[in-house]
C-alpha atoms as a PDB file:
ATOM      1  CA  UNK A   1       0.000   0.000   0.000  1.00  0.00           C
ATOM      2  CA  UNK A   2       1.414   3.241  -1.129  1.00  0.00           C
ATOM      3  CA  UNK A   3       0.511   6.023   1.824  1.00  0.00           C
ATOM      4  CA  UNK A   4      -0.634   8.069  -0.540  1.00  0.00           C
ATOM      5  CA  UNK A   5      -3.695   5.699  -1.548  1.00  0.00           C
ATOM      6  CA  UNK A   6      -6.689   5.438   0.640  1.00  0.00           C
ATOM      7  CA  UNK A   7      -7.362   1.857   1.392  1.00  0.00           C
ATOM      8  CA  UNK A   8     -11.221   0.838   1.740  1.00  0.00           C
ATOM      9  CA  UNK A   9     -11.881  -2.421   3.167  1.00  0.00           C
ATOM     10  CA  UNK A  10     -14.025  -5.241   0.967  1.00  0.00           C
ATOM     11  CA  UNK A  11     -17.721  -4.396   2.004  1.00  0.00           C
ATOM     12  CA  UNK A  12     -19.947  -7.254   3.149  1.00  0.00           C
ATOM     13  CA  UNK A  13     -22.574  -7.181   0.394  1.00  0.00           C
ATOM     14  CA  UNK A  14     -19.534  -7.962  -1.910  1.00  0.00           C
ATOM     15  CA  UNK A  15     -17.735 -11.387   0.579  1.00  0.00           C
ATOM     16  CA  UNK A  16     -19.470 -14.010  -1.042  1.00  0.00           C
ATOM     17  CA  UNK A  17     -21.292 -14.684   1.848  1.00  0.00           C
ATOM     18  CA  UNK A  18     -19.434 -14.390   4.766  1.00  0.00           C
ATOM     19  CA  UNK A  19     -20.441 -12.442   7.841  1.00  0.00           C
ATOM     20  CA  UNK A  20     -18.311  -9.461   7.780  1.00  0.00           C
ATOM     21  CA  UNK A  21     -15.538  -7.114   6.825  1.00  0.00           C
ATOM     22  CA  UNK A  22     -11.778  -8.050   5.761  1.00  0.00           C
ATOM     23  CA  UNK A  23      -9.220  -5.943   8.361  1.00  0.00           C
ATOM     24  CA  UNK A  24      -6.955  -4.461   5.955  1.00  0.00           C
ATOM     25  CA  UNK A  25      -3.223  -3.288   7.662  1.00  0.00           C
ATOM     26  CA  UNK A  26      -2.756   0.172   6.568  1.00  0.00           C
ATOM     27  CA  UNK A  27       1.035   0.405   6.988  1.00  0.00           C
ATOM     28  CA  UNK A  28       2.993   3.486   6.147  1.00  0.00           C
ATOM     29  CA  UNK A  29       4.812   3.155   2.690  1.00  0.00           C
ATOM     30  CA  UNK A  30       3.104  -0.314   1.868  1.00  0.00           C
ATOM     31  CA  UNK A  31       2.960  -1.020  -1.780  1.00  0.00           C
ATOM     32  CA  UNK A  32       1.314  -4.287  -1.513  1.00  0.00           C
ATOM     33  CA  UNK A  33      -2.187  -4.857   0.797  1.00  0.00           C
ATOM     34  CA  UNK A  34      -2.757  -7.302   3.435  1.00  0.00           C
ATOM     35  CA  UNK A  35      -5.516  -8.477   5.922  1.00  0.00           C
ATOM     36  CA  UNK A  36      -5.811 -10.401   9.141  1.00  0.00           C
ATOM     37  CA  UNK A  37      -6.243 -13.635   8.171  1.00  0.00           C
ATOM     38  CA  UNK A  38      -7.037 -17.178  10.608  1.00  0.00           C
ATOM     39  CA  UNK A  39      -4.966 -19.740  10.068  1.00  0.00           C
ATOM     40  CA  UNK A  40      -6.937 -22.345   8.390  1.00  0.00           C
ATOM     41  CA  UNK A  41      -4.428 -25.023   7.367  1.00  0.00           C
ATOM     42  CA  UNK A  42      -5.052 -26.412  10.830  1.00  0.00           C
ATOM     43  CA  UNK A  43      -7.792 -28.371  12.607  1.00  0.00           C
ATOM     44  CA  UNK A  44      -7.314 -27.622  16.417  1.00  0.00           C
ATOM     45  CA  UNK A  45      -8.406 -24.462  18.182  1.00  0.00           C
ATOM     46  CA  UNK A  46      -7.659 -21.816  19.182  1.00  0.00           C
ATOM     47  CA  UNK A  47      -5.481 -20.923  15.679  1.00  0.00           C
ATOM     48  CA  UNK A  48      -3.092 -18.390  14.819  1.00  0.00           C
ATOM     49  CA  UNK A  49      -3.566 -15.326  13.479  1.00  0.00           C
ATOM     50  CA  UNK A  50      -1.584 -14.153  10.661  1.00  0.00           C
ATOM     51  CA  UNK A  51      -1.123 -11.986   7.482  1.00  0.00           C
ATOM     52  CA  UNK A  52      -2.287 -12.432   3.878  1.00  0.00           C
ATOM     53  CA  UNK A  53      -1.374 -10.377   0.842  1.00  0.00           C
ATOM     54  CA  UNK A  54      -4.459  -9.556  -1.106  1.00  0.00           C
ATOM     55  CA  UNK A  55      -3.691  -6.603  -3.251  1.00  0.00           C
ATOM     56  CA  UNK A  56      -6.215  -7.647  -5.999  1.00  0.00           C
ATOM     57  CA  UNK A  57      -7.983 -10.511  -4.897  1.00  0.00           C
ATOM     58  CA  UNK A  58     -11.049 -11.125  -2.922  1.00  0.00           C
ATOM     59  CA  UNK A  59     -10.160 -12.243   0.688  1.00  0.00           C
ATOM     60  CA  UNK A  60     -11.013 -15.680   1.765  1.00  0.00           C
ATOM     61  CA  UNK A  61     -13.257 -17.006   4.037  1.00  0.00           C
ATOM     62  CA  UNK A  62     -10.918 -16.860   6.688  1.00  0.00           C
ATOM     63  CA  UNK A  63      -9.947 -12.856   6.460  1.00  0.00           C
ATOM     64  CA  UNK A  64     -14.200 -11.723   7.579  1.00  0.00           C
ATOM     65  CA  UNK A  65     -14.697 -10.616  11.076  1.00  0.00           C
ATOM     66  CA  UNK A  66     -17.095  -8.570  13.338  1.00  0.00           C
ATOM     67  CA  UNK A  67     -16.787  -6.292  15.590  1.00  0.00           C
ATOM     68  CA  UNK A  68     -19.214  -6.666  18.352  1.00  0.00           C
ATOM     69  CA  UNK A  69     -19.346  -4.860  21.788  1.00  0.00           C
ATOM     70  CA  UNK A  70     -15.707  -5.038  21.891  1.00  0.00           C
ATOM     71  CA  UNK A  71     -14.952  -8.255  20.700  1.00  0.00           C
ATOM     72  CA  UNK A  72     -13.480  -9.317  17.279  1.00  0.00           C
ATOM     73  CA  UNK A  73     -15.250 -12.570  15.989  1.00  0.00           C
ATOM     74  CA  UNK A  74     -14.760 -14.820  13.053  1.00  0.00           C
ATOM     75  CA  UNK A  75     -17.082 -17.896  11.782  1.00  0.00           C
ATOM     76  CA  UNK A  76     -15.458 -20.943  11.383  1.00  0.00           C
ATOM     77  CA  UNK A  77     -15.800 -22.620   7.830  1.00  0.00           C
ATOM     78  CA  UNK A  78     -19.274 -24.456   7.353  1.00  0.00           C
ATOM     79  CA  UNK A  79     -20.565 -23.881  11.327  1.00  0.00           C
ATOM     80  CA  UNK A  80     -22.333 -21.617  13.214  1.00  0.00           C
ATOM     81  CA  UNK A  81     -19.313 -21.762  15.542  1.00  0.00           C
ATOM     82  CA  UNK A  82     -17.948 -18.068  16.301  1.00  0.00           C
ATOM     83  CA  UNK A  83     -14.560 -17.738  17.813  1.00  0.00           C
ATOM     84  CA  UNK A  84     -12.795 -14.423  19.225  1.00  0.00           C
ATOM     85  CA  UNK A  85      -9.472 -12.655  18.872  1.00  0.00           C
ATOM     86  CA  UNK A  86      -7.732 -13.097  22.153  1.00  0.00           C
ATOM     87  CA  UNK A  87      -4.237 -12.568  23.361  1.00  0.00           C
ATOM     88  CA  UNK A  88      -2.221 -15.709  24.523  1.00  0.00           C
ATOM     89  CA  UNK A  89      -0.968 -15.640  28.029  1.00  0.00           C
ATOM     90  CA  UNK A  90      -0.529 -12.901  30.544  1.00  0.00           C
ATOM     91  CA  UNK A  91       1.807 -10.893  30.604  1.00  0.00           C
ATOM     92  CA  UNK A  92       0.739  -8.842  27.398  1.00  0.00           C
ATOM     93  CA  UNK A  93       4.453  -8.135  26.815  1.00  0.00           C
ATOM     94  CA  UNK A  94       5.393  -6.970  22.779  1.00  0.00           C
ATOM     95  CA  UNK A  95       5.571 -10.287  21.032  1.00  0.00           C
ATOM     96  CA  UNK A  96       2.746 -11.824  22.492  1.00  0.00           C
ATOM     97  CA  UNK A  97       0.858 -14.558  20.447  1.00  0.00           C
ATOM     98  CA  UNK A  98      -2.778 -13.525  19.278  1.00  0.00           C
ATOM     99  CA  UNK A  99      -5.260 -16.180  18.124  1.00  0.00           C
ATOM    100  CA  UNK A 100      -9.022 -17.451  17.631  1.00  0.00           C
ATOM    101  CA  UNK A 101      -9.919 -18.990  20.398  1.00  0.00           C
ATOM    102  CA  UNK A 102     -13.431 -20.020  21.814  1.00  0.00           C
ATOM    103  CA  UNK A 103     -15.796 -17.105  22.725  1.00  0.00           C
ATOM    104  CA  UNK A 104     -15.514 -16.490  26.722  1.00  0.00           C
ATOM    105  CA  UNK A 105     -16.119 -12.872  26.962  1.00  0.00           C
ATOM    106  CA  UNK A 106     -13.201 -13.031  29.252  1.00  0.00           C
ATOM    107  CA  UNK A 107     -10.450  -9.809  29.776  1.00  0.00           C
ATOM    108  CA  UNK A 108      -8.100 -11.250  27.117  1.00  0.00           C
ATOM    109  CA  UNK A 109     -10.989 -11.145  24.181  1.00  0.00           C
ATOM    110  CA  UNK A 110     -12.138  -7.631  24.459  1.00  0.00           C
ATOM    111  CA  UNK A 111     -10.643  -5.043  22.138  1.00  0.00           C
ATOM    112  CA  UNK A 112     -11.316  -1.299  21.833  1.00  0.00           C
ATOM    113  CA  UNK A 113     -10.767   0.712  18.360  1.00  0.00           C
ATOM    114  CA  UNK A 114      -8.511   3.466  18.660  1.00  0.00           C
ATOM    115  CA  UNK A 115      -8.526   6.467  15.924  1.00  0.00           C
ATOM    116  CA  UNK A 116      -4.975   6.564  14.493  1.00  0.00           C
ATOM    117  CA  UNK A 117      -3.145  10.340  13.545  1.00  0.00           C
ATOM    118  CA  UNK A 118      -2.846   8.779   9.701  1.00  0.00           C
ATOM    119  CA  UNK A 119      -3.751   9.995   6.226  1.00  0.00           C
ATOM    120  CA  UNK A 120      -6.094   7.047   6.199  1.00  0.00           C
ATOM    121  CA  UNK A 121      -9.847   7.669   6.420  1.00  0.00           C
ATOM    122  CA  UNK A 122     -11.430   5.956   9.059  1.00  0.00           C
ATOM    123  CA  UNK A 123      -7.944   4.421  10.169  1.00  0.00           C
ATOM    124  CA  UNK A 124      -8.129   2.381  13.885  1.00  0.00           C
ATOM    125  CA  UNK A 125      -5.454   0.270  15.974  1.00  0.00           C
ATOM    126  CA  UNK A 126      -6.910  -1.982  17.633  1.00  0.00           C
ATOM    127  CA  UNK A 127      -6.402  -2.098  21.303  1.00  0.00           C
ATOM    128  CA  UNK A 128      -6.616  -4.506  24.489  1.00  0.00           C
ATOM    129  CA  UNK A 129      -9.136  -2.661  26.339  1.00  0.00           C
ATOM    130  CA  UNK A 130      -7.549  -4.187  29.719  1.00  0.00           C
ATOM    131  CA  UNK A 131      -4.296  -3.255  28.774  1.00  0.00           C
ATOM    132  CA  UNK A 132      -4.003   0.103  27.530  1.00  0.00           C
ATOM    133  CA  UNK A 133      -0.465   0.424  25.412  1.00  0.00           C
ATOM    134  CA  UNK A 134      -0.828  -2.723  24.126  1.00  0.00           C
ATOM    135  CA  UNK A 135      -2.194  -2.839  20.309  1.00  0.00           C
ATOM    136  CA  UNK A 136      -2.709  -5.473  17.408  1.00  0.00           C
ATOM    137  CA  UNK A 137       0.518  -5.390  15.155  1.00  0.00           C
ATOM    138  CA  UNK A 138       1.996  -7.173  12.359  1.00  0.00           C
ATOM    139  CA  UNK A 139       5.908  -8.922  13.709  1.00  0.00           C
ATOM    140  CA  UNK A 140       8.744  -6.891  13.057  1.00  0.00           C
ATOM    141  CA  UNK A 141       6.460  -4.423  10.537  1.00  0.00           C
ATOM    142  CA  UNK A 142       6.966  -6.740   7.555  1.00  0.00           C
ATOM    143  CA  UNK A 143       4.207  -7.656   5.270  1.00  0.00           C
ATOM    144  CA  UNK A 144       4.646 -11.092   4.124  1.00  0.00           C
ATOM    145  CA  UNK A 145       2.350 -13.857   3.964  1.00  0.00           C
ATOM    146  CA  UNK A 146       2.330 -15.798   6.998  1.00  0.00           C
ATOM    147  CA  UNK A 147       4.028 -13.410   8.893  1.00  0.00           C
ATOM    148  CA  UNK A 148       2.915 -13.231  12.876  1.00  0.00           C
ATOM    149  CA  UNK A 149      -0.244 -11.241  14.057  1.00  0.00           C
ATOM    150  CA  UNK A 150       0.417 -10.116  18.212  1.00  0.00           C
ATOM    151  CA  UNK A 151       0.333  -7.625  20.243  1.00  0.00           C
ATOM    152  CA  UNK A 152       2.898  -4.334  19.897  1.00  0.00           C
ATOM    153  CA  UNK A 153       3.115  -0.975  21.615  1.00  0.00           C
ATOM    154  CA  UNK A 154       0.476   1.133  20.348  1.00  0.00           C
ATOM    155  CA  UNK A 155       2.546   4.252  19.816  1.00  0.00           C
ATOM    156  CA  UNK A 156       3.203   3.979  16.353  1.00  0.00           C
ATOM    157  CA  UNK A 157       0.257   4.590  14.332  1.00  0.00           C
ATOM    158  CA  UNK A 158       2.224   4.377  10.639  1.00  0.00           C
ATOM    159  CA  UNK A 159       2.738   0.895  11.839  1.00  0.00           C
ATOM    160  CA  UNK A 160      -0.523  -0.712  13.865  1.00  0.00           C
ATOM    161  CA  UNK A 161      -2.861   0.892  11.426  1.00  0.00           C
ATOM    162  CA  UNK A 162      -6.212  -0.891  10.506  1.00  0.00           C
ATOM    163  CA  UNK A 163      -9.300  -0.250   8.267  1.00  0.00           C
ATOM    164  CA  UNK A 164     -12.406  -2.494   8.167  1.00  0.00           C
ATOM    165  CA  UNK A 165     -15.171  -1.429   6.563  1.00  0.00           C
ATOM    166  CA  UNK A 166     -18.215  -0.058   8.417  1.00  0.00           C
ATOM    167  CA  UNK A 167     -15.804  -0.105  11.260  1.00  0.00           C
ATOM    168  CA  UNK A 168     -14.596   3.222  12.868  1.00  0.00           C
ATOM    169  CA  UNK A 169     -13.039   4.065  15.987  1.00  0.00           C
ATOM    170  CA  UNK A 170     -14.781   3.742  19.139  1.00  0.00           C
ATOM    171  CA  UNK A 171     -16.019   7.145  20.888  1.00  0.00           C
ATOM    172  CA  UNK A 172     -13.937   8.431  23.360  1.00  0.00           C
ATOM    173  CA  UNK A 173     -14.157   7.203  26.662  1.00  0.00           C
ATOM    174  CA  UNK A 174     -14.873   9.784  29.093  1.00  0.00           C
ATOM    175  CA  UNK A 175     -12.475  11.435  30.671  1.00  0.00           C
ATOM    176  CA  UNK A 176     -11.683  10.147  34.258  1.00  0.00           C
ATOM    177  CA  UNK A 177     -13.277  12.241  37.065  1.00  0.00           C
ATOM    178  CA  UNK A 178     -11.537  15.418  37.856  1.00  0.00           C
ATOM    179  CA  UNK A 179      -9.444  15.357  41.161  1.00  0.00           C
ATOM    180  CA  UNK A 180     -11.909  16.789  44.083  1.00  0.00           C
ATOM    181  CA  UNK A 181     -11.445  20.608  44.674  1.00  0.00           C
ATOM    182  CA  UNK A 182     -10.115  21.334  48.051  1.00  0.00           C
ATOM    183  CA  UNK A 183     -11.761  23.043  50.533  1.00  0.00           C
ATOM    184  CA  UNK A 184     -12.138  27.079  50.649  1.00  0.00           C
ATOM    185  CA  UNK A 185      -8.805  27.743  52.748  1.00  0.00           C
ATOM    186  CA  UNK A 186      -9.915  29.254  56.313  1.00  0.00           C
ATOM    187  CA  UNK A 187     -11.041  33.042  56.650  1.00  0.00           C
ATOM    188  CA  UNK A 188     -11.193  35.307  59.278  1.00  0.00           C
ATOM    189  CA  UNK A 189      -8.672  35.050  62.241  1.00  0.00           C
ATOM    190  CA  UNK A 190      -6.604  31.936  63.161  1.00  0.00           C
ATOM    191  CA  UNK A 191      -8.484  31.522  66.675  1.00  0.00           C
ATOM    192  CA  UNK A 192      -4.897  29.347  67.753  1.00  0.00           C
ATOM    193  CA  UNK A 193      -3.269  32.622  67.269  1.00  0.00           C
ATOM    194  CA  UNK A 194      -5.674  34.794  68.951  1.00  0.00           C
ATOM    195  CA  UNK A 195      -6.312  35.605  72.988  1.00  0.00           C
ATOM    196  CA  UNK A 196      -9.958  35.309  72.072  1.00  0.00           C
ATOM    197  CA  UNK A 197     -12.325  35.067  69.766  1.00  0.00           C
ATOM    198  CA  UNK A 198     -13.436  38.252  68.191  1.00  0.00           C
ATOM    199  CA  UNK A 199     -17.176  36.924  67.423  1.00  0.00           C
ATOM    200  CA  UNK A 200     -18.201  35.935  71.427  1.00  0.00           C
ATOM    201  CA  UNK A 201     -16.190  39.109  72.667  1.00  0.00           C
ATOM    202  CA  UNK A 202     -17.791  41.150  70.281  1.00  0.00           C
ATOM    203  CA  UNK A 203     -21.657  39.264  70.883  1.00  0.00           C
ATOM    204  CA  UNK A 204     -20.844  39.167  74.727  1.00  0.00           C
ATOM    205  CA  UNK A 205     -20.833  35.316  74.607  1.00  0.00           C
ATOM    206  CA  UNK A 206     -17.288  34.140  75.865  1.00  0.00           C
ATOM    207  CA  UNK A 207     -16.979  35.272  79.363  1.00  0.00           C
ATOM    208  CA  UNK A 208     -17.788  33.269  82.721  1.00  0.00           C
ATOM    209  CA  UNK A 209     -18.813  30.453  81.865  1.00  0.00           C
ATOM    210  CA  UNK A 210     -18.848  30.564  78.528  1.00  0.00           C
ATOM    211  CA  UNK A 211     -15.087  30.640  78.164  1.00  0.00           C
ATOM    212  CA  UNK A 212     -13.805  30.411  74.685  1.00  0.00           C
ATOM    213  CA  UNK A 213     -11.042  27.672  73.355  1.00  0.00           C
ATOM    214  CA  UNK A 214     -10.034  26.880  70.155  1.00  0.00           C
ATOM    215  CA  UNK A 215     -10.792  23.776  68.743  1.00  0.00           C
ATOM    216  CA  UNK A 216      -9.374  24.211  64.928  1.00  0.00           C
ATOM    217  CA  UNK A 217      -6.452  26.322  63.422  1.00  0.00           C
ATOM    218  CA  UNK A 218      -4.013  26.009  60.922  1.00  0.00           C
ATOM    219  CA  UNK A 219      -2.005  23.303  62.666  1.00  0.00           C
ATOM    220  CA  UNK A 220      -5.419  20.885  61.895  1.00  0.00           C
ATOM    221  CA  UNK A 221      -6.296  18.889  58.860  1.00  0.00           C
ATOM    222  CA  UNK A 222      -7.685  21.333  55.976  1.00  0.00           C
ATOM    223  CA  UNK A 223      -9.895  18.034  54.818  1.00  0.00           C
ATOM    224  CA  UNK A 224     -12.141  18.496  57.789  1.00  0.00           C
ATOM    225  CA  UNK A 225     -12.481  22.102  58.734  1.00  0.00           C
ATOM    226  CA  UNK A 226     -13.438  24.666  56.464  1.00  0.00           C
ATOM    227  CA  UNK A 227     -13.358  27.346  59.067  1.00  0.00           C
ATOM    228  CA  UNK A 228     -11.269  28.533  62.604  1.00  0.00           C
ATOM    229  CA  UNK A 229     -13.697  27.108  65.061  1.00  0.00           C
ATOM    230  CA  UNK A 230     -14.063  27.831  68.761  1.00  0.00           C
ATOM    231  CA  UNK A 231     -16.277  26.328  71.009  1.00  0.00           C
ATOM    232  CA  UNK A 232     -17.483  28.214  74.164  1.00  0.00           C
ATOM    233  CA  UNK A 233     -19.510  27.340  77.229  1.00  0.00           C
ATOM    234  CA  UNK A 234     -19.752  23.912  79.107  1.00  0.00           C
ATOM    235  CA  UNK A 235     -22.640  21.410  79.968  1.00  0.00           C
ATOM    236  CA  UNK A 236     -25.293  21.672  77.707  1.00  0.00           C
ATOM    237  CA  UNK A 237     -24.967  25.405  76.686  1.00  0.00           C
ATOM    238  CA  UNK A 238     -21.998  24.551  74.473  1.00  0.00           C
ATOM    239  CA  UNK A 239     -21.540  26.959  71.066  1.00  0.00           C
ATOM    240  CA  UNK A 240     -19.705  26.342  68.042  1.00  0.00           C
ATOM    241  CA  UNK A 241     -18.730  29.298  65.897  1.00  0.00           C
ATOM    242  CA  UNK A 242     -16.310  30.419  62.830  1.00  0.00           C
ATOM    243  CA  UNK A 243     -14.061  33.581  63.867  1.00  0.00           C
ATOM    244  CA  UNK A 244     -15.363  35.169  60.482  1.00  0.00           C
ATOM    245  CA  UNK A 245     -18.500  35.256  62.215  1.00  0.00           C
ATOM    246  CA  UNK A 246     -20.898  33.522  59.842  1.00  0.00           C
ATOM    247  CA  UNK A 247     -22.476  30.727  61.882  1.00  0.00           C
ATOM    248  CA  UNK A 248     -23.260  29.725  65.278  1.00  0.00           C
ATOM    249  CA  UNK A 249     -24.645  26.083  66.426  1.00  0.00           C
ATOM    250  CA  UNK A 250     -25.396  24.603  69.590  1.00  0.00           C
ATOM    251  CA  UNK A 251     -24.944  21.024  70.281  1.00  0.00           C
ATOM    252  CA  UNK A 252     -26.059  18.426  68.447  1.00  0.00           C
ATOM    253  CA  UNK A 253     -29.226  16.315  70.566  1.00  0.00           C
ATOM    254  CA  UNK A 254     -30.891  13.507  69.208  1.00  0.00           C
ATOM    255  CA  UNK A 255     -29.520  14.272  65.757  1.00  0.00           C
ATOM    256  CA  UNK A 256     -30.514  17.730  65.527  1.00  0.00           C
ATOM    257  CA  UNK A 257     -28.860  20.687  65.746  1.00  0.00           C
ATOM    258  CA  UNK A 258     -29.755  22.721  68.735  1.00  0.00           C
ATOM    259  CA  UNK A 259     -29.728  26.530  68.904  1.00  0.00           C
ATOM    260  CA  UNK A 260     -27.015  28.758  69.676  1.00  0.00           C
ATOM    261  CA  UNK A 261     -27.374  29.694  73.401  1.00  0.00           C
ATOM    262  CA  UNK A 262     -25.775  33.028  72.332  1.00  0.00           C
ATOM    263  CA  UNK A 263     -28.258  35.419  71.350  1.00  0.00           C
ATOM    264  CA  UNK A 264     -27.327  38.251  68.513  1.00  0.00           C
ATOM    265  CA  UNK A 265     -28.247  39.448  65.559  1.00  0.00           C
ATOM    266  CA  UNK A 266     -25.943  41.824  63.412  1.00  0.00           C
ATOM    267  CA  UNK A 267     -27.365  43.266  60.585  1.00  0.00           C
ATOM    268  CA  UNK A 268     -28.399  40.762  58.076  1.00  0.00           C
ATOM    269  CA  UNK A 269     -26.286  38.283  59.892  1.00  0.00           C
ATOM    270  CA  UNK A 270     -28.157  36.123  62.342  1.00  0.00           C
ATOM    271  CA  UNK A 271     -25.321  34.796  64.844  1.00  0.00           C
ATOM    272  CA  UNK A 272     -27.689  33.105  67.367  1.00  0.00           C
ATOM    273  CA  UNK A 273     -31.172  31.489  66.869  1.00  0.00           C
END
C-alpha cells in the first residue's frame, strides 16, 4: 500500500457470503495490501492469526470478522461456531501470540478501536481494552504472507494501522473524574493565634462560663475544617462558631442541631437562633 492511496476495506454485500468485513493493515509506505487472516491449514483451536497479501484478490473465508461490543469474531468454515481474537498468556508483553480462540467474553478477548493520527480515512489500531499500550501489530512491521499477528506498543500509528469497513473508531471514553477541589482555605482570624475570639467578645458570649477555646487552626487537617472554630460554654450550653463570624450552632441532641445559646443578631447576619 502506497501512503498516498486510501485503502477501503471489501464491504460485506460484496464477501461471497461471509459475515463481515476483511481488516486491511494500513502500513505506512506499503505497496502491496494485506488483511488479518485465521490460520486455516489447521484443525485444532484456538489458531493463529496471521497476514495475507491480497492486493487484488477477494479475501477468503478466513480474512471476515465482526466487531461486536468489543470483541473481534470470526465464523469458522461451514458452522455456526464463532470464535474471538484473544491474546495468549498474561503478561501482554510486545511479542505476544494472538489467536481465535473459543468465545468467553473473558479480559483477554475484548478489544477497543482506537482512531490513528494517519492519512487514512477511518484508520483504527486496535487495542486490548484491559491493557491500555498494548495494540494489534503485524511482527517486526513486515508484510509477508504468513508473517505473525500479536500484540505491539500502540505508539506507532504508521505501523498498527487498521481499516475495516463499516468499522470506525470507538467514541472516546470519558475522561476520568476530575481530582476533588479542596476546601475554601480558612477566613477570618486563626483563633490558635488569637487571645480570644473576636465573634463571642464582640456578641458578649465568651466570658464566665462561657469561656472560649479553640478547637481548629491552621495546625489541623484542611480536609475536615473549612473554618477557625471555637467552642465556648460547658454542659449543655456549648456553642460552636467560625471567627469570620458567619455561623453559630449549639450542640447536636438527638440528631438535631440545637440553637445557639448566644443570642445576637448583626445586621443581616443572624449569629444566634
Amino acid at each position: 500500500m502506497i501512503a498516498a492511496a486510501l485503502i477501503g476495506g471489501t464491504s460485506a454485500s460484496s464477501n461471497g457470503g461471509w459475515d463481515g468485513s476483511a481488516i486491511y493493515w494500513t502500513a505506512t509506505g506499503m505497496s502491496e495490501r494485506y488483511v488479518l487472516d485465521v490460520n486455516g491449514f489447521a484443525n485444532e483451536v484456538p489458531k493463529k492469526m496471521m497476514l495475507w497479501r491480497r492486493d487484488g484478490s477477494t479475501p477468503n473465508g478466513n480474512e471476515y470478522f465482526k466487531y461486536v461490543n468489543g470483541a473481534i469474531m470470526w465464523q469458522t468454515d461451514g458452522t455456526s461456531t464463532w470464535l474471538c481474537l484473544e491474546a495468549d498468556g498474561e503478561p501482554f508483553e510486545p511479542g505476544a501470540r494472538l489467536q481465535m480462540n473459543y468465545c468467553s467474553g473473558g479480559a483477554t478477548q475484548t478489544w477497543q478501536l482506537k482512531g490513528t493520527a494517519t492519512a487514512q480515512i477511518d484508520s483504527f489500531k486496535i487495542e486490548l481494552k484491559s491493557f491500555p499500550g498494548r495494540c494489534v501489530g503485524i511482527a517486526d512491521n513486515k508484510g509477508a504472507n504468513y508473517q505473525t499477528v500479536q500484540l505491539g506498543n500502540c505508539d506507532n500509528d504508521s505501523q498498527i494501522s487498521f481499516v475495516a469497513a463499516g468499522w470506525k473508531a470507538d467514541p472516546d471514553t470519558p475522561p476520568a473524574p476530575a481530582p476533588p477541589v479542596p476546601p475554601p482555605a480558612p477566613t477570618g482570624t486563626p483563633c490558635d493565634r488569637a487571645q480570644s475570639d473576636p465573634c463571642y467578645s464582640k456578641f458578649q458570649c465568651g466570658a464566665g462560663d462561657f469561656k472560649c477555646r479553640c478547637v481548629n487552626g491552621p495546625g489541623t487537617d484542611p480536609s475536615k475544617f473549612t473554618w477557625y472554630q471555637w467552642v465556648c460554654g460547658q454542659g449543655l450550653s456549648v456553642a460552636f462558631m467560625d471567627s469570620s463570624c458567619h455561623k453559630c450552632n449549639g450542640l447536636i441532641k438527638n440528631g438535631k442541631v440545637q440553637p445557639c445559646p448566644c443570642h445576637y443578631t448583626n445586621g443581616n447576619v443572624t449569629i444566634a437562633v
